[in-house]
N, C-alpha and C. Protein backbone atom coordinates (compact mmCIF):
# COMPACT_ATOMS: atom_id res chain seq x y z
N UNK A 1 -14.76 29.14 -20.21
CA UNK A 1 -13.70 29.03 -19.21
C UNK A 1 -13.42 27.55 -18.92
N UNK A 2 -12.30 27.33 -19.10
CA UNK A 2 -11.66 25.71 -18.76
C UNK A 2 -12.37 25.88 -17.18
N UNK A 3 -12.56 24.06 -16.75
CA UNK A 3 -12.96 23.75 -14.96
C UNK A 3 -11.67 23.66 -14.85
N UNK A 4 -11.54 23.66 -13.73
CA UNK A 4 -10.37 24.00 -12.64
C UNK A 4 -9.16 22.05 -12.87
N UNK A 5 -10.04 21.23 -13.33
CA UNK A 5 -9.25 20.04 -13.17
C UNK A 5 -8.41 20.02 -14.51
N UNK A 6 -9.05 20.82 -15.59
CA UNK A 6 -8.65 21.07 -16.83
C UNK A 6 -7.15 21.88 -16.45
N UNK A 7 -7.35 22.73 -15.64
CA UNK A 7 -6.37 24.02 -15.55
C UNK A 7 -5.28 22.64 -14.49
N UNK A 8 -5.50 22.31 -13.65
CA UNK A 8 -4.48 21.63 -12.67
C UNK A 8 -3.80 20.25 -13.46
N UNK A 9 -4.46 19.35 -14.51
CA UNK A 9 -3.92 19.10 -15.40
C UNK A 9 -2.97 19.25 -16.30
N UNK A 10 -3.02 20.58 -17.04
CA UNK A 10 -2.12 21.80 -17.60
C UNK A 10 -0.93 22.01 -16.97
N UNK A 11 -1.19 22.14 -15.76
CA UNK A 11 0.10 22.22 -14.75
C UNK A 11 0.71 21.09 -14.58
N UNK A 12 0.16 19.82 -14.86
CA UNK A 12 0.73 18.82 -14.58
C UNK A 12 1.58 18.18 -15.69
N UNK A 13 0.79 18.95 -16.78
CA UNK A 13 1.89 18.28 -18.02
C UNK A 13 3.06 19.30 -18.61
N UNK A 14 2.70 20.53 -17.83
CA UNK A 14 3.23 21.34 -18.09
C UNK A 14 4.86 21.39 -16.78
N UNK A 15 5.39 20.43 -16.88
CA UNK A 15 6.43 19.97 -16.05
C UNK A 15 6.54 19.36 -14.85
N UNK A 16 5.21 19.87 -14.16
CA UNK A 16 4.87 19.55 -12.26
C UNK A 16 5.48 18.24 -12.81
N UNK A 17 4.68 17.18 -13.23
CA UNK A 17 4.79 15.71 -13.09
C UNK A 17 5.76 15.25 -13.08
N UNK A 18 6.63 15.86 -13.78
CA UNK A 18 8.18 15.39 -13.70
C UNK A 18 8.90 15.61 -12.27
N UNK A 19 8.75 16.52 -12.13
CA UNK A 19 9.17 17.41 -10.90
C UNK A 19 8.96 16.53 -10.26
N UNK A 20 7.24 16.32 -9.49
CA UNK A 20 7.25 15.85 -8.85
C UNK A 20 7.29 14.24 -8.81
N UNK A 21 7.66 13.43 -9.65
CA UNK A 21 8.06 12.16 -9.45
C UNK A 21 9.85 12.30 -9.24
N UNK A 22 10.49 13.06 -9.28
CA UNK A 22 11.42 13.03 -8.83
C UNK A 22 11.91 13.49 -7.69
N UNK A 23 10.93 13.86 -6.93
CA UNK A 23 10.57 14.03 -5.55
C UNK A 23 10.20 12.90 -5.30
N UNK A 24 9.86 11.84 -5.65
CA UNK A 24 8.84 10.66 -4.46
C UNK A 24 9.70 9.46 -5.18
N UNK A 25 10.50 9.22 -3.67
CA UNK A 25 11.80 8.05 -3.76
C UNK A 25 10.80 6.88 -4.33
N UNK A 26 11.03 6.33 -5.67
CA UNK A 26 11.10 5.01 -5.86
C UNK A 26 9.78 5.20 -6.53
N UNK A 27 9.02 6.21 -7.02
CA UNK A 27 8.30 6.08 -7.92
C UNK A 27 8.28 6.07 -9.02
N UNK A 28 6.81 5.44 -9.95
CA UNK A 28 7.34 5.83 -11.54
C UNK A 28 6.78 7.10 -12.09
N UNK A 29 6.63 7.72 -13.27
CA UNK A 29 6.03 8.39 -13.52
C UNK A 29 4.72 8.22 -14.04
N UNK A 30 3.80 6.69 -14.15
CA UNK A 30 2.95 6.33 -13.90
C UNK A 30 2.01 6.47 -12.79
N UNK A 31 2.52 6.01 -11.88
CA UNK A 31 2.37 6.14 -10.46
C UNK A 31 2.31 7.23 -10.54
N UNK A 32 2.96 8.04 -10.14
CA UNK A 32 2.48 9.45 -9.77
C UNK A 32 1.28 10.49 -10.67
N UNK A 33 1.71 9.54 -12.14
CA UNK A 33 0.58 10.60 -12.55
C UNK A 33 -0.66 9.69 -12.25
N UNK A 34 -0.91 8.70 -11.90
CA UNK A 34 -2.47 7.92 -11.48
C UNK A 34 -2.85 8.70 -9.67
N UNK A 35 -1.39 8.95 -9.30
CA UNK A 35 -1.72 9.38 -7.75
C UNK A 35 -2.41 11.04 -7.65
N UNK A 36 -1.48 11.72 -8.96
CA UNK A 36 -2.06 13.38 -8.78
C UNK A 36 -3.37 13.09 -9.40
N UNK A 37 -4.02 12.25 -10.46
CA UNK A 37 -5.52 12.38 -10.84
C UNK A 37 -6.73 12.47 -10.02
N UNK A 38 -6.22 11.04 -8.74
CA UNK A 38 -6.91 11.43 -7.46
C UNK A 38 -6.76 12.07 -6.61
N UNK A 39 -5.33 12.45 -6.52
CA UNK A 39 -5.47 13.55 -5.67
C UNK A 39 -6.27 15.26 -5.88
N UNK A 40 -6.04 15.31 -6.91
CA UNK A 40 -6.72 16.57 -7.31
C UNK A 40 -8.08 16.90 -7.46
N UNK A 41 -8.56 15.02 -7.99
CA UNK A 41 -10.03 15.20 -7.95
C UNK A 41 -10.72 15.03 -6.18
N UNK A 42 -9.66 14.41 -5.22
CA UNK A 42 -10.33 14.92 -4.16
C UNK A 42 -10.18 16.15 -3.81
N UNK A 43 -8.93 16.76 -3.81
CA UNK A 43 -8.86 17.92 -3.62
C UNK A 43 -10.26 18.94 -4.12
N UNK A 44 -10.74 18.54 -5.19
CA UNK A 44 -11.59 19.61 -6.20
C UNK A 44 -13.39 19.24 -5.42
N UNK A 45 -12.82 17.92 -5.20
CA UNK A 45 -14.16 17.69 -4.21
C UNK A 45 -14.59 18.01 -3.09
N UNK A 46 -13.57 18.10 -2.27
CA UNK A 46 -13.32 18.76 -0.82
C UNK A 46 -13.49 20.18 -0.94
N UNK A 47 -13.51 20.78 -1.88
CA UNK A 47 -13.14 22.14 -2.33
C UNK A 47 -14.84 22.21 -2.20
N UNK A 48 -15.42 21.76 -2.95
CA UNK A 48 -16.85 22.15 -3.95
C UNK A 48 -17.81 22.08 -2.61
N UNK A 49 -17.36 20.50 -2.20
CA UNK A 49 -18.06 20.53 -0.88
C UNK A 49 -17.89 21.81 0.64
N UNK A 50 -16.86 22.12 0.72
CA UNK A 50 -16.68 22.70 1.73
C UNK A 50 -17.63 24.50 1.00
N UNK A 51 -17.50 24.79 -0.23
CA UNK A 51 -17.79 26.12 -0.68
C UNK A 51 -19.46 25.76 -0.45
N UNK A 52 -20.33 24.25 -0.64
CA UNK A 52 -21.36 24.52 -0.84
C UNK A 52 -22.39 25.10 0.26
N UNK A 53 -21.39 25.35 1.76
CA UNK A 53 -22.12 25.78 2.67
C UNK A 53 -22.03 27.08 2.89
N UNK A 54 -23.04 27.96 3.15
CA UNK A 54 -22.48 30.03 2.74
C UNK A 54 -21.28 29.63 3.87
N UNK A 55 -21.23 29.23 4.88
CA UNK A 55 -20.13 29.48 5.72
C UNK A 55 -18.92 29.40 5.29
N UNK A 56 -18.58 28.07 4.44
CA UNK A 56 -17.35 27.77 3.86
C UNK A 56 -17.09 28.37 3.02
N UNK A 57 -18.02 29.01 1.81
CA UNK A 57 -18.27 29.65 0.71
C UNK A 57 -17.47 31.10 1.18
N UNK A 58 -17.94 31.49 2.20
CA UNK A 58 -17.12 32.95 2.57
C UNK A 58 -15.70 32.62 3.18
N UNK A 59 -15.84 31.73 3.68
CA UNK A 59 -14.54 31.47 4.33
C UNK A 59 -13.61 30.81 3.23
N UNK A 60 -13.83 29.87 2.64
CA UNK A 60 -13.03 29.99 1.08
C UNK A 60 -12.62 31.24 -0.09
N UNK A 61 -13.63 31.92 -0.34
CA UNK A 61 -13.57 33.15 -0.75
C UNK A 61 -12.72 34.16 -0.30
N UNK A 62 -12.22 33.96 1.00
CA UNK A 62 -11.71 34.98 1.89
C UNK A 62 -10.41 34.54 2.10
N UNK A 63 -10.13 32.84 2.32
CA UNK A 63 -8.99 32.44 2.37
C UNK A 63 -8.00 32.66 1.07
N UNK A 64 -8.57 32.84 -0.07
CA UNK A 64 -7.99 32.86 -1.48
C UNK A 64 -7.34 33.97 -1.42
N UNK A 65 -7.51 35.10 -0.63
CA UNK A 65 -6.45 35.87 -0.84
C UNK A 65 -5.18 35.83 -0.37
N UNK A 66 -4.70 34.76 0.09
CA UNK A 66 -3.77 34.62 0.48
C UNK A 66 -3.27 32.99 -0.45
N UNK A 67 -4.07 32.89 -1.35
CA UNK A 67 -3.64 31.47 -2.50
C UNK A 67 -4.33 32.36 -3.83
N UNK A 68 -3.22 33.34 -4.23
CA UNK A 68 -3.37 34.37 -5.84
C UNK A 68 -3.16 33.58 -6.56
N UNK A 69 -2.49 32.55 -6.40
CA UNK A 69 -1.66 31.80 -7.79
C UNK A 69 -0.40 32.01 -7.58
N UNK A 70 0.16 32.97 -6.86
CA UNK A 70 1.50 33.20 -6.84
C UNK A 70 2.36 31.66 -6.57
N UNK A 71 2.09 31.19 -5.67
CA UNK A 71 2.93 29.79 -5.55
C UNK A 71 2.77 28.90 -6.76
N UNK A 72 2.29 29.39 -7.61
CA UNK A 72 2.88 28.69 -9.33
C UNK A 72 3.63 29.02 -10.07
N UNK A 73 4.36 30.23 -9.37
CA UNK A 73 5.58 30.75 -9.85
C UNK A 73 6.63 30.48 -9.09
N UNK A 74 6.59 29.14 -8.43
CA UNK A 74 7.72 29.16 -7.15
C UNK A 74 7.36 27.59 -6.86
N UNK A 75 7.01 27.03 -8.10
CA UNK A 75 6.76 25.83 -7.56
C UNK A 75 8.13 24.68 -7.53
N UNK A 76 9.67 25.05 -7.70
CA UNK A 76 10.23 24.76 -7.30
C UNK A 76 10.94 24.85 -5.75
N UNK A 77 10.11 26.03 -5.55
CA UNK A 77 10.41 26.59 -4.08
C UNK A 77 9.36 25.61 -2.73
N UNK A 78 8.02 25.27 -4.17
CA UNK A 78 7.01 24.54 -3.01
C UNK A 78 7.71 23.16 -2.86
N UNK A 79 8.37 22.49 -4.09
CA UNK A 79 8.47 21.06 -3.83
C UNK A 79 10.16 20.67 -2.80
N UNK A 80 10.61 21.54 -3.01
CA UNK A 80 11.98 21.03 -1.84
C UNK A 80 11.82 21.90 -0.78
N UNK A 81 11.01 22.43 -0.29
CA UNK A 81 10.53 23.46 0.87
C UNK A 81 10.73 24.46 1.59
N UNK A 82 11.00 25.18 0.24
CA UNK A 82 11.66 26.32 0.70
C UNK A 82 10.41 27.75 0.35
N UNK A 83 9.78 27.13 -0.15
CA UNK A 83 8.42 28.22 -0.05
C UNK A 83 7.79 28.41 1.09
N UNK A 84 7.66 29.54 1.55
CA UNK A 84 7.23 29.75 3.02
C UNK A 84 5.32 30.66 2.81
N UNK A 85 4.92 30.63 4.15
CA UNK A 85 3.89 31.23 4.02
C UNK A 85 2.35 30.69 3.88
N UNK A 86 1.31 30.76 4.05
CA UNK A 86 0.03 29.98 4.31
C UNK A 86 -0.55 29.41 2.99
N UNK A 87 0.23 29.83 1.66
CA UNK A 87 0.49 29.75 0.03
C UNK A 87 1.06 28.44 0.14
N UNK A 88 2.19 27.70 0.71
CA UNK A 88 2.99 26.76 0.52
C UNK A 88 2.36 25.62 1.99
N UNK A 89 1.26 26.10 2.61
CA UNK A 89 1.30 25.14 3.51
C UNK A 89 0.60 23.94 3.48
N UNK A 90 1.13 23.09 3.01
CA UNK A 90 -0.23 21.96 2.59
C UNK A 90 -0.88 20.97 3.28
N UNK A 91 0.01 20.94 4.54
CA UNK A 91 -0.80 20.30 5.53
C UNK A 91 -1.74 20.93 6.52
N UNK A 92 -1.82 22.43 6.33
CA UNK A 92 -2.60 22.89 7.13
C UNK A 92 -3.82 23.05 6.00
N UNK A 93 -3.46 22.97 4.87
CA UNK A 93 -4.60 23.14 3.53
C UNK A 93 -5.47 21.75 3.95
N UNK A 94 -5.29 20.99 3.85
CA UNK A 94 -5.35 19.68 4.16
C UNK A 94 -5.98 19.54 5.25
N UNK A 95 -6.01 20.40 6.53
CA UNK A 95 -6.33 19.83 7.50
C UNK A 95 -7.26 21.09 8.09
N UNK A 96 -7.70 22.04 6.78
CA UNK A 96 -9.25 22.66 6.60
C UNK A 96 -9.70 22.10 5.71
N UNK A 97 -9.25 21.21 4.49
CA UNK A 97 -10.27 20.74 3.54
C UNK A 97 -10.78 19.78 4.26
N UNK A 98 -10.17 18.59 4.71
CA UNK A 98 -10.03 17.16 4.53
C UNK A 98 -10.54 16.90 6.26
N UNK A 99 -10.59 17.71 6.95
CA UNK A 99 -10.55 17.43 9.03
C UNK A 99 -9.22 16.05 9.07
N UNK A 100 -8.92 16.12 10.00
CA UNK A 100 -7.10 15.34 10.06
C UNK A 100 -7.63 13.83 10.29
N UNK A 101 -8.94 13.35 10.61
CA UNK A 101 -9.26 11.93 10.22
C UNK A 101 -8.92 11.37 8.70
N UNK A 102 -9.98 12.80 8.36
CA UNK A 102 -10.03 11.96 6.86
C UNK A 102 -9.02 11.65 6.19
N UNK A 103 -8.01 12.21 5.97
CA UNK A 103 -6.92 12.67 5.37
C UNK A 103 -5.95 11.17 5.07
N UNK A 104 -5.99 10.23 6.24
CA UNK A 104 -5.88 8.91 6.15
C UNK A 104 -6.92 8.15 5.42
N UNK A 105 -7.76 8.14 5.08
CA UNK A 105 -8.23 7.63 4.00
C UNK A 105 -8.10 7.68 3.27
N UNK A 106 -7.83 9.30 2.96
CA UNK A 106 -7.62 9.99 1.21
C UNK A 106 -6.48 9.24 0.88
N UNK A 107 -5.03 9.20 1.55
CA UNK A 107 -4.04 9.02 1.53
C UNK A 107 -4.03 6.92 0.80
N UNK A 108 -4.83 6.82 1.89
CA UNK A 108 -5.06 5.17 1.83
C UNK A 108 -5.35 4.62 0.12
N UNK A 109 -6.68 5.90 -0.15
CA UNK A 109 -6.79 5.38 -1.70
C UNK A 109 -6.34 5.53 -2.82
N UNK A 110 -5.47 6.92 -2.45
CA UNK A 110 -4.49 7.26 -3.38
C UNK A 110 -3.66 6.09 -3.35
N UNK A 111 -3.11 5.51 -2.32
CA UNK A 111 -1.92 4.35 -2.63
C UNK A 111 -2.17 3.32 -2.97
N UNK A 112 -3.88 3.15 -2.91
CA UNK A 112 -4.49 1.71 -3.63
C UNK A 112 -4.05 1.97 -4.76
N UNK A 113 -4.52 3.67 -5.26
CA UNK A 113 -5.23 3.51 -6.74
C UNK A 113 -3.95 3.57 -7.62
N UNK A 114 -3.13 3.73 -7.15
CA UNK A 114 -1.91 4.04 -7.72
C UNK A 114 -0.55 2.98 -7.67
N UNK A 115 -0.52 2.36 -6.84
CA UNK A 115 0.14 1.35 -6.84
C UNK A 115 1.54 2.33 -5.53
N UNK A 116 1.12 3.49 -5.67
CA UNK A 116 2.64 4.10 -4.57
C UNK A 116 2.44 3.79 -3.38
N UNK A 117 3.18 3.89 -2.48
CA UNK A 117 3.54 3.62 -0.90
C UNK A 117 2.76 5.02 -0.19
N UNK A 118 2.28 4.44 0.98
CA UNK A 118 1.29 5.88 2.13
C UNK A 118 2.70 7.07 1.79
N UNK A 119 3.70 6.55 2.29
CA UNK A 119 4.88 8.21 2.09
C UNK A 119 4.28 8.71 1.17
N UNK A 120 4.74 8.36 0.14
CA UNK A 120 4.59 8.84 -1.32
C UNK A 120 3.45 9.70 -1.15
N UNK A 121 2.44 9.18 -1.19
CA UNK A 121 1.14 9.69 -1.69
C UNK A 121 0.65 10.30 -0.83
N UNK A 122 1.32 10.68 0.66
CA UNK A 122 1.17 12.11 1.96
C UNK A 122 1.80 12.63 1.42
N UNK A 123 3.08 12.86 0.81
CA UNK A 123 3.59 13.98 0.57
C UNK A 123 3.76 14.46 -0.53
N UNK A 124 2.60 13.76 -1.64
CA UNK A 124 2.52 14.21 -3.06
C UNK A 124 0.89 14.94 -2.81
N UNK A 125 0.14 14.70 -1.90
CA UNK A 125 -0.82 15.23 -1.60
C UNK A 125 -0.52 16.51 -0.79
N UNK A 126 0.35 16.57 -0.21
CA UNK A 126 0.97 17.65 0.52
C UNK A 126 1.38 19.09 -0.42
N UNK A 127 1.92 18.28 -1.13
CA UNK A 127 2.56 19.30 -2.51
C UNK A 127 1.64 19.54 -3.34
N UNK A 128 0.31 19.12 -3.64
CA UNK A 128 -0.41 19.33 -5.06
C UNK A 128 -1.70 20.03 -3.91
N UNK A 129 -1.65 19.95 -2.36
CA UNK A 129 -2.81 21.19 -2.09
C UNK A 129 -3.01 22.46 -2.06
N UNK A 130 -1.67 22.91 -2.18
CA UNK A 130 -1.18 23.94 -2.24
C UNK A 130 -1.46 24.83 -3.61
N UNK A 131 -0.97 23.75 -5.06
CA UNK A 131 -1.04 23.87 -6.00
C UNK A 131 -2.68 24.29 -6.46
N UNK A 132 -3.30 23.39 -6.16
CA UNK A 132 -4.81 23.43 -6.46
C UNK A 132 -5.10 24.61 -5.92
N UNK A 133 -5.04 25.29 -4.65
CA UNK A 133 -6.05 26.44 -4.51
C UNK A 133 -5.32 27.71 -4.58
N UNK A 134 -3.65 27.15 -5.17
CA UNK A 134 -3.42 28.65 -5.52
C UNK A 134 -3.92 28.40 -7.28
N UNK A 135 -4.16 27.51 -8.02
CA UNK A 135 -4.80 27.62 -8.89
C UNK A 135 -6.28 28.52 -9.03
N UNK A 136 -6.96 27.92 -8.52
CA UNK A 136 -8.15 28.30 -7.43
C UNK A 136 -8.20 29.87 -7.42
N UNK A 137 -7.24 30.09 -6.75
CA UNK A 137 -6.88 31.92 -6.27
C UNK A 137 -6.92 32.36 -7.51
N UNK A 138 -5.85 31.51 -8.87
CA UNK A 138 -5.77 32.98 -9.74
C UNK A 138 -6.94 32.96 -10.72
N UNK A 139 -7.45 32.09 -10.95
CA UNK A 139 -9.03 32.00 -11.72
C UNK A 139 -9.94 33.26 -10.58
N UNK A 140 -10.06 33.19 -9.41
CA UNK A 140 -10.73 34.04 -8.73
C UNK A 140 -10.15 35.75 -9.03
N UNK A 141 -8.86 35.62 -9.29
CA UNK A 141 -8.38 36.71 -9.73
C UNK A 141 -8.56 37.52 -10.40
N UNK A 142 -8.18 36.75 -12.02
CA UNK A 142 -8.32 37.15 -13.00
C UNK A 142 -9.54 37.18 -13.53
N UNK A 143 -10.38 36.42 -13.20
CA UNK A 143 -12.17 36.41 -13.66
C UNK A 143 -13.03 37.41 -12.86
N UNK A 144 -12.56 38.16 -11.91
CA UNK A 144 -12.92 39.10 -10.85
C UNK A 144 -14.17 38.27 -10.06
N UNK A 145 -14.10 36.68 -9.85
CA UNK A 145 -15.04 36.50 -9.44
C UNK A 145 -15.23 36.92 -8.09
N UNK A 146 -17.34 36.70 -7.68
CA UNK A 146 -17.63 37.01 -6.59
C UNK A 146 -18.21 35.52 -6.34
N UNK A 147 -18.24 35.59 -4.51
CA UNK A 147 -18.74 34.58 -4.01
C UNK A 147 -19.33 33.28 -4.90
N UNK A 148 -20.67 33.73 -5.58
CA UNK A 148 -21.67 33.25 -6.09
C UNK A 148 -20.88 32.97 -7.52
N UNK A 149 -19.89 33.24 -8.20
CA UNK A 149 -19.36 33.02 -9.33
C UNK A 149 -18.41 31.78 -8.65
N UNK A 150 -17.88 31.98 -7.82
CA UNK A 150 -16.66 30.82 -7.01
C UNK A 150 -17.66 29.63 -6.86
N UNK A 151 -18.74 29.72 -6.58
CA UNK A 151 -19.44 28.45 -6.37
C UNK A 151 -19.65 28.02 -7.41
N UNK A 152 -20.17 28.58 -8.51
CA UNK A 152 -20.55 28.10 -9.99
C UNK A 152 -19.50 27.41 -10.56
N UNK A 153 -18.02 27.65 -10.30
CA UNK A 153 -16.98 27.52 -11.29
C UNK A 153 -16.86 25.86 -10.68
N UNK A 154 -16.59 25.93 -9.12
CA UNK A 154 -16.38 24.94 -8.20
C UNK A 154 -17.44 23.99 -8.39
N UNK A 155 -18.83 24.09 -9.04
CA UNK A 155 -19.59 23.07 -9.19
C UNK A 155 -19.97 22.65 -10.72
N UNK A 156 -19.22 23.64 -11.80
CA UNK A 156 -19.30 23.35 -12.96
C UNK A 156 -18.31 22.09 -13.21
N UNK A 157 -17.19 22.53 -12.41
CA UNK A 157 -15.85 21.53 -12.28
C UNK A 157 -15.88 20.44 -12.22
N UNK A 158 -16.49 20.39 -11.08
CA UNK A 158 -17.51 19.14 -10.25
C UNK A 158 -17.54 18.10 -11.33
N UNK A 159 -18.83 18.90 -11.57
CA UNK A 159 -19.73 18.12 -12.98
C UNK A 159 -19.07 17.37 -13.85
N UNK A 160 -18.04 18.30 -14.12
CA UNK A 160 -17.81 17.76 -15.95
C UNK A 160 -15.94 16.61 -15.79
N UNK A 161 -15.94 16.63 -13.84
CA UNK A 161 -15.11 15.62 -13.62
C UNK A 161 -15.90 13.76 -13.93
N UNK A 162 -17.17 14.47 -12.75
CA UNK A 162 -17.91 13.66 -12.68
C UNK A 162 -18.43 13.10 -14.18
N UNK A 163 -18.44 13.53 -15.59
CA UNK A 163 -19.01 13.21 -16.81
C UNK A 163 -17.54 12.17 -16.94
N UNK A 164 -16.51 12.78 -16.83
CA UNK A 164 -14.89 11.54 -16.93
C UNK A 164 -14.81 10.66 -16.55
N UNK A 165 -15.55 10.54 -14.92
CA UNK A 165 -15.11 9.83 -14.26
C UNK A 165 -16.40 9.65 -13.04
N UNK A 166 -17.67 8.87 -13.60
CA UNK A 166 -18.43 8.63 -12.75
C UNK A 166 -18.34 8.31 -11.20
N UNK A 167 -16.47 7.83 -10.64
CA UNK A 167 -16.68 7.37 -9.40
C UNK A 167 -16.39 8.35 -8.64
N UNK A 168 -16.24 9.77 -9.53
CA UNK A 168 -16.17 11.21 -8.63
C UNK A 168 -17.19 11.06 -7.50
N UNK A 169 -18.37 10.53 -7.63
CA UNK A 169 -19.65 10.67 -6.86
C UNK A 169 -18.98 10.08 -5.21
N UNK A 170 -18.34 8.96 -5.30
CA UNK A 170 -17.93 7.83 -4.70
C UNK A 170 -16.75 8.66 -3.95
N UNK A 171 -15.67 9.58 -4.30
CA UNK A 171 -15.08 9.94 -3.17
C UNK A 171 -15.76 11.32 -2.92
N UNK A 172 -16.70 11.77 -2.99
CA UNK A 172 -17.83 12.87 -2.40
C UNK A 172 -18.49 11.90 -0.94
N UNK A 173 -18.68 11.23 -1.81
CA UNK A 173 -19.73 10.05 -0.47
C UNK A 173 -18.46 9.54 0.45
N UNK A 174 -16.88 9.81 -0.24
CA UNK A 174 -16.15 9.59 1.27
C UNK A 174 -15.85 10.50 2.07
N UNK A 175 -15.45 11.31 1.58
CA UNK A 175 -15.62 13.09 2.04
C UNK A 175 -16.75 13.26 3.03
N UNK A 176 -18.01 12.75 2.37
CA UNK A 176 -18.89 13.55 3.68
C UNK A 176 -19.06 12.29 4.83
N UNK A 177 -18.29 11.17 5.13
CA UNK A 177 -18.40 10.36 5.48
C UNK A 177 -17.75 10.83 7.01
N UNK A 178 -16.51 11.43 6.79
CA UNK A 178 -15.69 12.17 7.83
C UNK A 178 -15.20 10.45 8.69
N UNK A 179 -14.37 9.89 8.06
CA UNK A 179 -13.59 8.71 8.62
C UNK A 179 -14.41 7.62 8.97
N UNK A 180 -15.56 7.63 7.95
CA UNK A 180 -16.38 5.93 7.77
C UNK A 180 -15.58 5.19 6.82
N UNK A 181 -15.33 4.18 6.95
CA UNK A 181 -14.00 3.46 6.04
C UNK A 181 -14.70 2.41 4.68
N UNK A 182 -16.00 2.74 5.49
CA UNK A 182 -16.78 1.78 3.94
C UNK A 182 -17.77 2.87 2.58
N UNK A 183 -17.51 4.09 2.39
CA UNK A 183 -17.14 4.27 1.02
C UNK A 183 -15.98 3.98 0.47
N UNK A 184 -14.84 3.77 1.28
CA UNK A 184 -13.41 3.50 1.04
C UNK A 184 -13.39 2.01 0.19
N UNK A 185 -14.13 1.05 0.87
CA UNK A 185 -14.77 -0.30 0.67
C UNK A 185 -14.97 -0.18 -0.87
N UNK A 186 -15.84 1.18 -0.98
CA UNK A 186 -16.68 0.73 -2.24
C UNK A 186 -16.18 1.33 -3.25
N UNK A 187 -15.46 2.05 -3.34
CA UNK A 187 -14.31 2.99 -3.94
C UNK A 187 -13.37 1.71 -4.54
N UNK A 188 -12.79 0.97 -4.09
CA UNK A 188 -11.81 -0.20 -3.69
C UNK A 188 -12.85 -1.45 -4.69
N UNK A 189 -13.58 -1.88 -4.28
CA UNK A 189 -14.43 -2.64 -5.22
C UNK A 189 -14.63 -2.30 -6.56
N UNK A 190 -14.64 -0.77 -7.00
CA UNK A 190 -15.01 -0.26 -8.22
C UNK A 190 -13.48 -0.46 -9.56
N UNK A 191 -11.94 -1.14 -8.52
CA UNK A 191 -11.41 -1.22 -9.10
C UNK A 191 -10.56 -0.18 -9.71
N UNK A 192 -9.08 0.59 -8.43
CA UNK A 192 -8.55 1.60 -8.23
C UNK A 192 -7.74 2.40 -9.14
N UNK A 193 -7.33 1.01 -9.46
CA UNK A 193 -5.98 1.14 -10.98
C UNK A 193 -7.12 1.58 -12.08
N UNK A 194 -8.32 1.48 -12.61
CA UNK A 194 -9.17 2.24 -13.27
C UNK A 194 -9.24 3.67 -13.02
N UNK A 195 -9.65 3.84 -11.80
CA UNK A 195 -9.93 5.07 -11.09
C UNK A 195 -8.38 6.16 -11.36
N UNK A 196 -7.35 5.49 -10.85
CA UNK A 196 -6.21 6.53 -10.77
C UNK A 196 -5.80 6.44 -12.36
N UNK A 197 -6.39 6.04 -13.42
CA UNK A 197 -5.80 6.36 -14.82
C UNK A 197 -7.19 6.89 -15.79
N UNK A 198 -8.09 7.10 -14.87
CA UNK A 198 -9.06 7.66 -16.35
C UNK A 198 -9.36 9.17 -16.81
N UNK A 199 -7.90 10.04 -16.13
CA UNK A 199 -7.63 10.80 -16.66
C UNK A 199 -6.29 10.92 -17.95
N UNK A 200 -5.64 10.37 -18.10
CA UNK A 200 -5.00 10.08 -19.03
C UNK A 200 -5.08 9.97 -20.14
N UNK A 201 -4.49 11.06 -20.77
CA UNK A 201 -4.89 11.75 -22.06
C UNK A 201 -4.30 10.60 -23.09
């Protein structure tokens, strides 16, 4: 089974990227694709982390039925906003993954790592949280997973980001930081414009 960054990738070359750089005034399509690499890998981190506690684990598990995948059939409906429903909401996705401190950070290093403006990279993060856990949903779907399978997939993912891209570790350690600004520091030292392109095929 492809990890989940494999599958949100797919989606990304599979038109999103276009899409969405023509959504975000004054970007390139560089930029945006260095901005969705981190965004997704926090997204996938926030994800892994929040499942690794049974609490979140059920409460993730439980939230997915309402993120099937269906909003990947409407992802023109998610990006000019006309998709309605707890499927299309990405700032409230955002603000159970991320708690509404962090979320300014995330935002902060996406626009280091990428060279785009804070707009840009809130509301390209806005649009790709949605994406990710209705991704999320239809792997849970179609694989009939249970609880204990959702955690495996979510930490196999993990892993084999982390084998791409060793400074995966580094926005985990900002994540559990909950709005300490010096993993941000060290994230930033490791040299961003690296970070937002070492997925690039």
């Amino acid at each position: 089974m492809a990890n989940l960054m494999d599958l949100l990738q797919g989606q990304l070359q599979n038109g999103l990227l276009d899409q969405l750089t023509g959504q975000l005034s004054g970007a390139s399509k560089e930029q945006t694709e260095s901005a969705s690499n981190l965004a997704l890998s926090t997204l996938l981190g926030a994800l892994t982390k929040n499942a690794s506690k049974p609490q979140g684990l059920e409460g993730l598990y439980g939230a997915l039925n309402n993120h099937d995948g269906s909003i990947l059939n409407n992802i023109g409906g998610l990006l000019n906003g006309t998709a309605q429903g707890k499927s299309a909401d990405g700032m409230g996705i955002l603000s159970h993954l991320l708690g509404g401190s962090n979320i300014f950070n995330i935002v902060e290093m996406i626009s280091k790592g990428s060279g785009m403006n804070r707009n840009n990279s809130m509301n390209l993060l806005m649009k790709l949280a949605p994406v990710a856990l209705g991704m999320l949903g239809k792997q849970k779907k179609q694989e009939q997973m249970q609880p204990n399978n959702l955690l495996d997939f979510l930490n196999n993912s993990e892993a084999e980001v982390e084998k791409q891209m060793p400074q995966q570790s580094l926005i985990m350690k900002m994540l559990d930081r909950d709005g300490d600004g010096s993993a941000m520091d060290e994230i930033a030292g490791m040299g961003m414009k690296v970070l937002g392109g070492l997925f690039k095929r």
